[in-house]
Structures are given as C-alpha cells and as structure tokens.
C-alpha atoms as a PDB file:
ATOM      1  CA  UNK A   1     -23.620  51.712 -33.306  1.00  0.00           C
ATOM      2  CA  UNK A   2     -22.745  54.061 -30.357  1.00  0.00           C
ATOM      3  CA  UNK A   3     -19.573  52.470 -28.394  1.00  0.00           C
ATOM      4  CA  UNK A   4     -21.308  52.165 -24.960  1.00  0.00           C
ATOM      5  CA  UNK A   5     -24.448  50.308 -26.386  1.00  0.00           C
ATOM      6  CA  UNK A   6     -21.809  47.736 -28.104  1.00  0.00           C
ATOM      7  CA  UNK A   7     -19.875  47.337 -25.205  1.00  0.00           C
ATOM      8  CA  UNK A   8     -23.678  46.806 -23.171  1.00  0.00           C
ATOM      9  CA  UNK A   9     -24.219  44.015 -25.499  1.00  0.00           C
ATOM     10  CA  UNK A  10     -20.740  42.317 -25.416  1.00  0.00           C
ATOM     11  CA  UNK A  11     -20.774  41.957 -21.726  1.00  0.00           C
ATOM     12  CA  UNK A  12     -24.558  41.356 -21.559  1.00  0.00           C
ATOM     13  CA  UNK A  13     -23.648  38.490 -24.003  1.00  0.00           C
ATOM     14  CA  UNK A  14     -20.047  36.715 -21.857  1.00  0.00           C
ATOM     15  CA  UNK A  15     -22.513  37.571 -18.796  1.00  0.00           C
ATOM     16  CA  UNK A  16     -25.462  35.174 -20.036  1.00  0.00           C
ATOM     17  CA  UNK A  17     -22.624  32.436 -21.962  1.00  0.00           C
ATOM     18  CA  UNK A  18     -20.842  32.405 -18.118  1.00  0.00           C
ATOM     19  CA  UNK A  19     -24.168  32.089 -16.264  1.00  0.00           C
ATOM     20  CA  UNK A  20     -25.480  28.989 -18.446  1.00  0.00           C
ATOM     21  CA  UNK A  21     -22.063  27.415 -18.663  1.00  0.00           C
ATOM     22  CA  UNK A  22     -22.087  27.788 -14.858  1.00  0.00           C
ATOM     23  CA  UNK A  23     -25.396  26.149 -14.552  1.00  0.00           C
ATOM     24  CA  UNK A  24     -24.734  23.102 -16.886  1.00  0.00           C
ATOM     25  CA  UNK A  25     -22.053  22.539 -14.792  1.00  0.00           C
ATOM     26  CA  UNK A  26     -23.855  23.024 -11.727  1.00  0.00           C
ATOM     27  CA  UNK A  27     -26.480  20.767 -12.834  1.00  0.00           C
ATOM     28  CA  UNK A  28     -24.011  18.313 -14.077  1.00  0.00           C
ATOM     29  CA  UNK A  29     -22.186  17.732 -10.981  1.00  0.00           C
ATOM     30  CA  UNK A  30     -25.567  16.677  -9.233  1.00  0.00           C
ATOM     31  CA  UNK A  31     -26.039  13.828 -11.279  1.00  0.00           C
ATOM     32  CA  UNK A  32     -25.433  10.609 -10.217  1.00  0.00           C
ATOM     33  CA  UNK A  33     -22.178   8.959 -11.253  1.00  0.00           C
ATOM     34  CA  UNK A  34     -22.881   7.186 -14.211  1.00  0.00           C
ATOM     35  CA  UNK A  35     -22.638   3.096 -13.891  1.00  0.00           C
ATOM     36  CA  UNK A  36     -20.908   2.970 -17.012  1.00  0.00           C
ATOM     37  CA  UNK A  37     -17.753   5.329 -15.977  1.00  0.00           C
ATOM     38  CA  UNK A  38     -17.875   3.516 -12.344  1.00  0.00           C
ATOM     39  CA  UNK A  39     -17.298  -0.065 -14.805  1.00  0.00           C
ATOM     40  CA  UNK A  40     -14.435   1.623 -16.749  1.00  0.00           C
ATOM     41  CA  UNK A  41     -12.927   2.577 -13.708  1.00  0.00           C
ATOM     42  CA  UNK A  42     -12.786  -0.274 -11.629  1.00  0.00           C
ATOM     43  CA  UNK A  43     -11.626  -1.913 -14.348  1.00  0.00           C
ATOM     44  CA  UNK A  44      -8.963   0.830 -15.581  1.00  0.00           C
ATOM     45  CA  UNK A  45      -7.212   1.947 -12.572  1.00  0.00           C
ATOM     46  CA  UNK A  46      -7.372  -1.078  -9.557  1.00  0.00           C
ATOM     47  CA  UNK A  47      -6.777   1.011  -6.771  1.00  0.00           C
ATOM     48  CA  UNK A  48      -9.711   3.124  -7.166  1.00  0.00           C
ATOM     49  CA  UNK A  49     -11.267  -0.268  -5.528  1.00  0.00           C
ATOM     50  CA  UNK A  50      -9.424   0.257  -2.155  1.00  0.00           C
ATOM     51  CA  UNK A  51     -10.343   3.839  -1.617  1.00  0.00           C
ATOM     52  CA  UNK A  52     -11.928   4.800   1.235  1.00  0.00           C
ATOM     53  CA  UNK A  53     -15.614   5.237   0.661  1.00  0.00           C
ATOM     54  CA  UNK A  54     -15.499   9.070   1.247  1.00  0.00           C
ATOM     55  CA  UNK A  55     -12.304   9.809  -1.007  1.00  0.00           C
ATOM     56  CA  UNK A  56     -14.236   7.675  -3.881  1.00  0.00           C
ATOM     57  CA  UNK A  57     -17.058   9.964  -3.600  1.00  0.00           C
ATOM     58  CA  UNK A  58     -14.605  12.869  -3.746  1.00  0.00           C
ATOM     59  CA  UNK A  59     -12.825  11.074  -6.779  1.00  0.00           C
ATOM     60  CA  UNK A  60     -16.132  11.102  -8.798  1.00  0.00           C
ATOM     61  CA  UNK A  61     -16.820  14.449  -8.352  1.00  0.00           C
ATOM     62  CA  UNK A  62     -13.343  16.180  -9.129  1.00  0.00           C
ATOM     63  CA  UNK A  63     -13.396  13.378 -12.552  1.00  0.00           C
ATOM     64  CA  UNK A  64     -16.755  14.762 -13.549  1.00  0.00           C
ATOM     65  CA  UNK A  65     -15.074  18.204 -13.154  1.00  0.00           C
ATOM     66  CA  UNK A  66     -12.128  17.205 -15.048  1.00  0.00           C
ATOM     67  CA  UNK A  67     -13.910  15.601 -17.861  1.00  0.00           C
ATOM     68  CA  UNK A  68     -15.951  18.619 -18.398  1.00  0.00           C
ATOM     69  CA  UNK A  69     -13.086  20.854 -18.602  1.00  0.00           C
ATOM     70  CA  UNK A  70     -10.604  19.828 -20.082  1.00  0.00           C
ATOM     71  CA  UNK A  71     -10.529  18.978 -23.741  1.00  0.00           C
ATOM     72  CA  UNK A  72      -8.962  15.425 -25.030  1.00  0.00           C
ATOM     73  CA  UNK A  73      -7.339  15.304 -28.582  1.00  0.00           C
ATOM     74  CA  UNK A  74      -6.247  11.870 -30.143  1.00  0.00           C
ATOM     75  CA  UNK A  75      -2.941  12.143 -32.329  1.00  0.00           C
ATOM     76  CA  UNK A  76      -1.648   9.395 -34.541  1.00  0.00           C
ATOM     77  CA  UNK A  77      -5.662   8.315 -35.609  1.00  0.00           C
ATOM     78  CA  UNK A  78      -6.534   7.845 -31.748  1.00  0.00           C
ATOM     79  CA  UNK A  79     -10.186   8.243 -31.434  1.00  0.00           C
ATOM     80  CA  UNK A  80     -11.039   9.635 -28.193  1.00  0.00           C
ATOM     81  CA  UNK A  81     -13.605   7.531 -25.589  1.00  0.00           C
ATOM     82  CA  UNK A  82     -14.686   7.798 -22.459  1.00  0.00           C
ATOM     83  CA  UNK A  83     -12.942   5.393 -21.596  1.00  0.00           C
ATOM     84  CA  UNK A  84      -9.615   7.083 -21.957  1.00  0.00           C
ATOM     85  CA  UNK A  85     -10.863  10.443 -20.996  1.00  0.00           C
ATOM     86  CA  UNK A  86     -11.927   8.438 -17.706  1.00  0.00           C
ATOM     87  CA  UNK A  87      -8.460   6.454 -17.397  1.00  0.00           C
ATOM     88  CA  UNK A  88      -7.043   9.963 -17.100  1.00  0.00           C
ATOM     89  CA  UNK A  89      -9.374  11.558 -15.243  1.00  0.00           C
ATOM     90  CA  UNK A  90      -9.268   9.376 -12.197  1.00  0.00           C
ATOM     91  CA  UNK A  91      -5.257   8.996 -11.952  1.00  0.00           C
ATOM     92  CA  UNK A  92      -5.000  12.857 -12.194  1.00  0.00           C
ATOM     93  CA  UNK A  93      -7.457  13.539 -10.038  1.00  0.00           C
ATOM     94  CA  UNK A  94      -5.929  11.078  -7.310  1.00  0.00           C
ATOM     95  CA  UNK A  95      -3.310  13.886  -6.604  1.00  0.00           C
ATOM     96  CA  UNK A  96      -6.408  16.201  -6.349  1.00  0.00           C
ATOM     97  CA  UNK A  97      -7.637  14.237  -2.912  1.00  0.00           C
ATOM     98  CA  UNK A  98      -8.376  15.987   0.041  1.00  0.00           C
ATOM     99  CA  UNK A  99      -6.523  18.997  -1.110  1.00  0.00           C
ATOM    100  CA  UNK A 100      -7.849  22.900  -1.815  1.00  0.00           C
ATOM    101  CA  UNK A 101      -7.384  22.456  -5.832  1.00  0.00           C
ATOM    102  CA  UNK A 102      -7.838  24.571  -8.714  1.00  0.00           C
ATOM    103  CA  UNK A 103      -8.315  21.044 -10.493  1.00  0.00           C
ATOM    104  CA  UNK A 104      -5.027  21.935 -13.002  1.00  0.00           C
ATOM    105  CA  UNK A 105      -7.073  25.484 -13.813  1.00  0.00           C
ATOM    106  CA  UNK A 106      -3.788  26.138 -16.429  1.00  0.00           C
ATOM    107  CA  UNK A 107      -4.111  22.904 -18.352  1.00  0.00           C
ATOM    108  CA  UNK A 108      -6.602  22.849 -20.875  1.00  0.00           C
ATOM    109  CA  UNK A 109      -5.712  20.178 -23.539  1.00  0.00           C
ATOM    110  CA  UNK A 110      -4.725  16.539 -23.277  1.00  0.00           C
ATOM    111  CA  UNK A 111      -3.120  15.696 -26.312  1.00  0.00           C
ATOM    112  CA  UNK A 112      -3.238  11.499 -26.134  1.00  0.00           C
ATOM    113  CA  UNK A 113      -1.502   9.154 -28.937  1.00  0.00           C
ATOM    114  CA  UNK A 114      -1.439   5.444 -29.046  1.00  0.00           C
ATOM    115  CA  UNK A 115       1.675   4.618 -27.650  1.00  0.00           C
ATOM    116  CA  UNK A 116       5.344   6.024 -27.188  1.00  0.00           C
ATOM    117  CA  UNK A 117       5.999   9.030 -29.710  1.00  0.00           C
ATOM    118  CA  UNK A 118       8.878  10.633 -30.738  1.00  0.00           C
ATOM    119  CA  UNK A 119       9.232  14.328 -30.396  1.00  0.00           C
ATOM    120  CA  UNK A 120      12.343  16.778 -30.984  1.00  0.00           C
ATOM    121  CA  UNK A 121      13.927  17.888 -27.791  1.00  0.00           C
ATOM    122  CA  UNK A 122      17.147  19.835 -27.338  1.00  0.00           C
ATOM    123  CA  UNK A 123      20.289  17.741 -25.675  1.00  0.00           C
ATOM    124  CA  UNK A 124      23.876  17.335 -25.439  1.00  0.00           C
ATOM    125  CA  UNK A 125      25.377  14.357 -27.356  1.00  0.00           C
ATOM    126  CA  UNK A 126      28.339  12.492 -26.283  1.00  0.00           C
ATOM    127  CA  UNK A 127      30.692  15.278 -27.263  1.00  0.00           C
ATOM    128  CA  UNK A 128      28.594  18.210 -24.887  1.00  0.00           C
ATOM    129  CA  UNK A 129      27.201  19.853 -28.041  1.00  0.00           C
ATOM    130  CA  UNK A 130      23.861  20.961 -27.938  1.00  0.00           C
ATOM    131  CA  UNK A 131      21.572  19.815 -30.854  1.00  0.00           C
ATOM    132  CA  UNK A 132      18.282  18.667 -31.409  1.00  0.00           C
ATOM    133  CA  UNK A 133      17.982  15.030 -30.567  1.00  0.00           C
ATOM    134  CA  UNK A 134      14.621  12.933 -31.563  1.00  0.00           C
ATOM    135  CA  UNK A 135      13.611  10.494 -28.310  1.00  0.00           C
ATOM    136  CA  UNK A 136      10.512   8.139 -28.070  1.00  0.00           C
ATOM    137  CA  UNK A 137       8.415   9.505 -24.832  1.00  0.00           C
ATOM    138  CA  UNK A 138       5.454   8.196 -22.790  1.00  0.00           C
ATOM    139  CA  UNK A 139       4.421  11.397 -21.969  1.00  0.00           C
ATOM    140  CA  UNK A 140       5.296  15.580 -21.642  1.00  0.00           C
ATOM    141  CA  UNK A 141       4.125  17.982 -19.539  1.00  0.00           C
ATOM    142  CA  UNK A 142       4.113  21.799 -20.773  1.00  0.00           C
ATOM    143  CA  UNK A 143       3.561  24.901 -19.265  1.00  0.00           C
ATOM    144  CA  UNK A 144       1.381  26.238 -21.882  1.00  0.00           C
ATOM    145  CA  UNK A 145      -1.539  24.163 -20.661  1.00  0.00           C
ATOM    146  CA  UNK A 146      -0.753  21.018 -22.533  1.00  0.00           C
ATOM    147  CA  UNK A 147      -0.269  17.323 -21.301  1.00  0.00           C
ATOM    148  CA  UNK A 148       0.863  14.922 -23.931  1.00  0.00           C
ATOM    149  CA  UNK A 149       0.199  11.475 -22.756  1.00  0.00           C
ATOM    150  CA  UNK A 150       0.869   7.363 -24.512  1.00  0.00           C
ATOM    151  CA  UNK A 151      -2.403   5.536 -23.756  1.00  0.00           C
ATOM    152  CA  UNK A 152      -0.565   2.391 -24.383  1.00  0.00           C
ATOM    153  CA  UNK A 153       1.456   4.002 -21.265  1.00  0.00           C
ATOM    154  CA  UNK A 154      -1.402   4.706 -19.276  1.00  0.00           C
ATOM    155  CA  UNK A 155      -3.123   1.431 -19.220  1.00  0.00           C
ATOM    156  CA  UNK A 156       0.214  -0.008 -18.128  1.00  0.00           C
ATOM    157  CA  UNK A 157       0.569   2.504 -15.532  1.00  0.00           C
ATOM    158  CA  UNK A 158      -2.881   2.153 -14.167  1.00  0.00           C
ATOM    159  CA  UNK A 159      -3.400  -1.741 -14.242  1.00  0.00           C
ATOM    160  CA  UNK A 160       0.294  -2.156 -12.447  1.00  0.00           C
ATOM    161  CA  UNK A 161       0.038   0.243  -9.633  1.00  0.00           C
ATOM    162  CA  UNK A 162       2.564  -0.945  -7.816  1.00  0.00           C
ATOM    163  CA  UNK A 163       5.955  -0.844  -9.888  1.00  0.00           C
ATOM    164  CA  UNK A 164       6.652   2.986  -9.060  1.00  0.00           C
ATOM    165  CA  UNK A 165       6.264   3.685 -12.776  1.00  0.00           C
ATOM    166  CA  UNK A 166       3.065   5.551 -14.067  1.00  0.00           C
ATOM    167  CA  UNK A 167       2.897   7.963 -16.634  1.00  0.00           C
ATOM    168  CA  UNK A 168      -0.218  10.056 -15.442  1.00  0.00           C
ATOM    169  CA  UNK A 169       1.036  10.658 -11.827  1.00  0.00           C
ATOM    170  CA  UNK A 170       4.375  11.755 -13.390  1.00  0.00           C
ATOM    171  CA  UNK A 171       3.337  14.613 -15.984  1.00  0.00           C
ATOM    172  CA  UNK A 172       0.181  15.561 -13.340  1.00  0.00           C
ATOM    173  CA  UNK A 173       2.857  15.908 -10.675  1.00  0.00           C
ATOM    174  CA  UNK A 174       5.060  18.518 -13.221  1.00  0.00           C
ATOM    175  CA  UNK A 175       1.309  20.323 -13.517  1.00  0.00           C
ATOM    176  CA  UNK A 176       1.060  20.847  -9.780  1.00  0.00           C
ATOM    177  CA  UNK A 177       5.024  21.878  -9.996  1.00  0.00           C
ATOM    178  CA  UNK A 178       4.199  24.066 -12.694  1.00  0.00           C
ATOM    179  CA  UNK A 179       1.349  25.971 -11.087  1.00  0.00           C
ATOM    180  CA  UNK A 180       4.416  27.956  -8.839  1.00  0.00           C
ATOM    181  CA  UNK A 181       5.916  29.552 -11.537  1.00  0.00           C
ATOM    182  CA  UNK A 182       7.946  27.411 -12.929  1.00  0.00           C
ATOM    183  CA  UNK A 183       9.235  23.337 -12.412  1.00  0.00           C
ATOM    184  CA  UNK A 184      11.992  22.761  -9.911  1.00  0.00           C
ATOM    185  CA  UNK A 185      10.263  20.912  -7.397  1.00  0.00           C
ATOM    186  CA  UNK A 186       8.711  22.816  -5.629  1.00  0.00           C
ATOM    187  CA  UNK A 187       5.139  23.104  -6.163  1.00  0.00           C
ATOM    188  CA  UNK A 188       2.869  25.661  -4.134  1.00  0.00           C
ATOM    189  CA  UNK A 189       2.590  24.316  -0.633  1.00  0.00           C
ATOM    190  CA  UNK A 190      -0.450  24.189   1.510  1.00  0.00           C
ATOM    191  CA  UNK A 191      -0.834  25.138   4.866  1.00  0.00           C
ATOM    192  CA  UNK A 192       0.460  21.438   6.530  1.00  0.00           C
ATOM    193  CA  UNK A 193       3.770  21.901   4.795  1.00  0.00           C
ATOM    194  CA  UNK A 194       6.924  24.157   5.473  1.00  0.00           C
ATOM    195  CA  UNK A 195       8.876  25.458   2.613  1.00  0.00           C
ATOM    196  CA  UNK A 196      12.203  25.299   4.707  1.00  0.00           C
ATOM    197  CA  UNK A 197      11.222  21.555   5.848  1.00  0.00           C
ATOM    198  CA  UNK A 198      10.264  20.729   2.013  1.00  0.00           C
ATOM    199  CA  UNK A 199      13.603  22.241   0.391  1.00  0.00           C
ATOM    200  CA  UNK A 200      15.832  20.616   3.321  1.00  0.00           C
ATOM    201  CA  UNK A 201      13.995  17.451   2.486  1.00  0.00           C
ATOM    202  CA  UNK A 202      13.879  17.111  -1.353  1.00  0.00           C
ATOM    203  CA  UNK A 203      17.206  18.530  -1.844  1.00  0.00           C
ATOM    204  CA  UNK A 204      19.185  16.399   0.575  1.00  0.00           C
ATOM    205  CA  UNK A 205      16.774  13.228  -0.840  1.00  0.00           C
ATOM    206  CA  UNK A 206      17.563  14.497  -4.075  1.00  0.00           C
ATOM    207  CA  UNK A 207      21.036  14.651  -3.598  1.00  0.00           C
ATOM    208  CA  UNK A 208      20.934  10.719  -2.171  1.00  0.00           C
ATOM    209  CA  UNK A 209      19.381   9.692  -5.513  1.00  0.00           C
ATOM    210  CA  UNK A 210      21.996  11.333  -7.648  1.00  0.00           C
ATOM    211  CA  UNK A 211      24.868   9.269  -5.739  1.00  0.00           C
ATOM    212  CA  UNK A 212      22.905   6.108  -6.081  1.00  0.00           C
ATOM    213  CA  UNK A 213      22.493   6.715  -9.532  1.00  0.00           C
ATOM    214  CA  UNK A 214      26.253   7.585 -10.558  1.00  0.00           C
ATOM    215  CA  UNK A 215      27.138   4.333  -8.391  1.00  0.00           C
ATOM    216  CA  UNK A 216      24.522   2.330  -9.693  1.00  0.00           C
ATOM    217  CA  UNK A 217      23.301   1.425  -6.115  1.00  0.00           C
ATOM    218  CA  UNK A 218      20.000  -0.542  -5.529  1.00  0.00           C
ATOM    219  CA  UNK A 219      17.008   2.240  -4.493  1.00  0.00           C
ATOM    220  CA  UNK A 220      13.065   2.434  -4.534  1.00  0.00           C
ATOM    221  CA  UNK A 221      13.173   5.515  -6.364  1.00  0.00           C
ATOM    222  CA  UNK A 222      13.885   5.170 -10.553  1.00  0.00           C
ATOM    223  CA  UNK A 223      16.958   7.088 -11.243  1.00  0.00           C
ATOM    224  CA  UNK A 224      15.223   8.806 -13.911  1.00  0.00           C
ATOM    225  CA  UNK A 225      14.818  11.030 -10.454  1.00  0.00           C
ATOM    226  CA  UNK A 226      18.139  11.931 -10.703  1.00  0.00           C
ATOM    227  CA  UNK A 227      17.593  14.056 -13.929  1.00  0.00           C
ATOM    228  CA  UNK A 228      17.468  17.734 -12.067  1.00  0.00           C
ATOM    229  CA  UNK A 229      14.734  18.140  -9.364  1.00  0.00           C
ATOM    230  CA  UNK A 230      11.342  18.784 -11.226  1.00  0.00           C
ATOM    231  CA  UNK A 231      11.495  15.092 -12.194  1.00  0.00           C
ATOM    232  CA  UNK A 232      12.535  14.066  -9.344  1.00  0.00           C
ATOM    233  CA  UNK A 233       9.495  15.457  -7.748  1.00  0.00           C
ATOM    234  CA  UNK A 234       7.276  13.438 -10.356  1.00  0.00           C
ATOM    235  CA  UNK A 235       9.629  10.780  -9.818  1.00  0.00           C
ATOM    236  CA  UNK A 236       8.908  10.753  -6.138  1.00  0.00           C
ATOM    237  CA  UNK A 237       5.387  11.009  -6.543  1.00  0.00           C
ATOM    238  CA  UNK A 238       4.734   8.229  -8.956  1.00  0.00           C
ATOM    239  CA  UNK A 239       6.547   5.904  -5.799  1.00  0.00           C
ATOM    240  CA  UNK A 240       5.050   7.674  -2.926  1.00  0.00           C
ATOM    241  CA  UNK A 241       1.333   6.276  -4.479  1.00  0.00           C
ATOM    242  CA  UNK A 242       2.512   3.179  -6.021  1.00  0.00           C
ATOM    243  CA  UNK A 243       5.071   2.256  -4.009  1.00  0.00           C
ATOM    244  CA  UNK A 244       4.506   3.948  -0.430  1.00  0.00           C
ATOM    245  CA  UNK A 245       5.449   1.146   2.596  1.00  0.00           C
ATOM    246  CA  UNK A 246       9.005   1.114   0.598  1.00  0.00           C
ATOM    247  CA  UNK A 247       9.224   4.631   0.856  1.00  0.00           C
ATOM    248  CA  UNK A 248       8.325   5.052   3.753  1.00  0.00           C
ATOM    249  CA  UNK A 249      10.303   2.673   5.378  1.00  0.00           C
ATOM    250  CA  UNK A 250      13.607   3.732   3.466  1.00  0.00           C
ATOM    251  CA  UNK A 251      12.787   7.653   2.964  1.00  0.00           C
ATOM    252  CA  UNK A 252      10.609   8.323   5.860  1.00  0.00           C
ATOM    253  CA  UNK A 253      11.708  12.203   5.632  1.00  0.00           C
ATOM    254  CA  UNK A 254      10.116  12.201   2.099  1.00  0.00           C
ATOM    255  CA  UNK A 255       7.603  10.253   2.630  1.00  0.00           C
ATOM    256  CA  UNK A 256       6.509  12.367   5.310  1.00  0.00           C
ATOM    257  CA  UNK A 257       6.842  15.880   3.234  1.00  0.00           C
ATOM    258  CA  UNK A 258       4.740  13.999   0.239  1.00  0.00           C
ATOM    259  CA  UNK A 259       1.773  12.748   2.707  1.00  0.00           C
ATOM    260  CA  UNK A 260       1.414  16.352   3.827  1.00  0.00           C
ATOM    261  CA  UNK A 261       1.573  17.620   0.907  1.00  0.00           C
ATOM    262  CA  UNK A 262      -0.681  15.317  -0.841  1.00  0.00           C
ATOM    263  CA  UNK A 263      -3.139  15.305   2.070  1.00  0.00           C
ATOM    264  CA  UNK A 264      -3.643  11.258   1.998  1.00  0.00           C
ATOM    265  CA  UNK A 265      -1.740   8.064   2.977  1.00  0.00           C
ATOM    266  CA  UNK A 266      -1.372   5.495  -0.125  1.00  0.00           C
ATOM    267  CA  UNK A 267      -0.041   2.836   2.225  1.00  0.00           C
ATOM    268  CA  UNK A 268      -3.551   2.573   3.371  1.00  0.00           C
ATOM    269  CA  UNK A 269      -4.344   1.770   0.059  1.00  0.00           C
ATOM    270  CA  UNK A 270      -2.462  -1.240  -0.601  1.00  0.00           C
ATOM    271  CA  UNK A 271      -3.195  -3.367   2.856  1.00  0.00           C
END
C-alpha cells in the first residue's frame, strides 16, 4: 500500500473514533441525572444534601464526566457497581467545584479493593536501614495515573464527614498535587492564590504540625500531616471539608489559602 494512502486512512480512522467518542459524550452529558445515582448519592456521601443547589448541579455534571472516563477495577474479588463508581465520583469531584479543572486528565484507573490492603513500600526500620516494609493502607495515590482506594474506607469516609478523616479527599488531593510536577504541596495554583502567600502559609502551618506532633499536643489536624508536606496538603484538605469551622477558627491563615484555592466554603456546608 503506498505510505501516504496508509497514513490517509490511519488518521481518517482516530479522526472518526475521536469525533463519535466526542459525541457520545456530548450527548451523554445532556441527559438528565439519573434518579437512581441521585438515591446512591444521598445516601453515600451526606453532605452532597447540603450543597447549594447550583454546586449540586455542577457536582452531577463533573460525576457524569468522571464516570465516563475513568476506568474502575475491583481487586481482591470486588465486583465493581455503580454504586462505588458513584461513591467515588462525587467525593473526588467535590475538590473539582467551582474551579477551571482538567477533571484529574492524568488519572485513568481506579484500582478499588474491599478493605485495607497491604502493599510493599520502602522504609527505615528502627535501626535507619532502608528495606522493604509490608503496611496495611486505605488508599495510594500514584503518579502514573493510578488511585488505589479501600471501599470499606470510603463508605466510612463518606457517611462520617465530619471526623477530618476521608480516604477519597486525601489521595484526590495528592492528584491535584501531582498535576505540578511532582507532590510537595504545592499543587498548580489558580488565579485567586499567590504562590509566595501559599508557601509562607503551608510551610510555617506545616512546621506548627510537626512540633505538635513530636510533643504530642492536642490539634485539629491528624499528625499523619506531619509526614513531609505532600501529605500534609491531603491532610489539610481532608479537615478543611470535613472539619472547616475548627480550622478556621484555629488556622485561619490555612484556612484562608485552602478556600481560595478550592474556590468554595465547606463551613457553609455544615450549618
């Protein structure tokens, strides 16, 4: 076959699989919301009950987004539903509200098992030498466009939204982290938000946490925070939605840097 024809019919064939994809989702988007996922919502994740009426339209339409493009894989004999797919959806696509958003355009898999699993990680023991340690997680976030995720941990995370602890916000927050380059808390910035303001701020807040933690000193933020400052970004984001009058009334600095950066005010959502 001569090389230009072949070529001709290679793009003429991505060109026609990119225009129908793009109208199935066009068309898909201006459905209705379907009753069913509104049930398992409002049942699944509380707070969806307290939005505002214009961020729950918003909500709906970045989930139906979500669900269509990303793919869900059970582990461990999960079968896959829409329930969890929806579970998920919603609590990612909380930190998705009111913001420009690429809706996660790196991740592509969701990798969900039952409950905690244990994975092989790299640590220090107790002597400082490095060796591969097994630990029971809830969740991982990975730069190669994988989220690994405990649906036992998500349901408790999304009925209790109000204990500072949910895994979805956390490994979602290391996504938006991730999208800079690289996670170390600091995740791309939109125009409401000063990088000088947001490094002053995290790092001296940051700092704060890391003395509470060695001194074992009462604060709203889990001292998992402490770690290095990528999870102390998640850390910080899981409390600034589930937990944001406390935050706001003890770290107003940070509470202020999150609420620009995430565009919305949780407090409002817990009156």
């Amino acid at each position: 076959m001569n090389p230009a024809l072949y070529v001709l019919i290679v793009c003429s064939a991505l060109l026609a699989y990119y225009l129908i994809r793009r109208f199935r989702s066009e068309r898909f988007e201006h459905k209705p919301f379907p009753m069913e996922w509104e049930r398992i919502i409002n049942a699944n994740v509380p707070i969806y009950k307290k939005l505002p009426v214009a961020l729950k339209v918003q909500l709906r339409q970045l989930i139906k987004r979500f669900m269509q493009k990303k793919q869900f894989h059970g582990c461990a004999g999960l079968v896959i539903t829409d329930e969890i797919r929806l579970t998920i959806a919603a609590e990612a696509c909380l930190l998705l509200l009111n913001r420009p958003t690429n809706e996660y355009y790196y991740l592509q898999h969701i990798l969900v098992y039952p409950a905690a699993y244990v994975a092989k990680q790299k640590g220090s023991n107790e002597h400082g030498i490095v060796e591969e340690l097994q630990r029971s997680l809830a969740g991982e976030s990975w730069t190669q466009g994988k989220v690994i995720l405990s649906w036992d941990d998500v349901m408790k995370g999304s009925r209790n939204f109000t204990d500072g602890h949910n895994v979805v916000l956390h490994e979602f927050a290391h996504q938006l982290d991730q999208e800079s380059g690289s996670a170390n808390g600091a995740p791309l910035l939109g125009p409401n938000s000063s990088y000088q303001s947001w490094a002053q701020t995290l790092s001296h807040e940051f700092e704060k946490l890391r003395h509470a933690s060695a001194g074992g000193l009462h604060t709203v933020l889990d001292y998992y925070g402490a770690t290095n400052p990528a999870e102390f970004f998640a850390v910080a984001t899981e409390t600034f939605f589930e937990k944001p009058d406390a935050l706001k009334h003890r770290h107003p600095a940070l509470f202020n840097e999150l609420k620009k950066f995430y565009a919305v005010d949780p407090s409002e959502w817990h009156r």
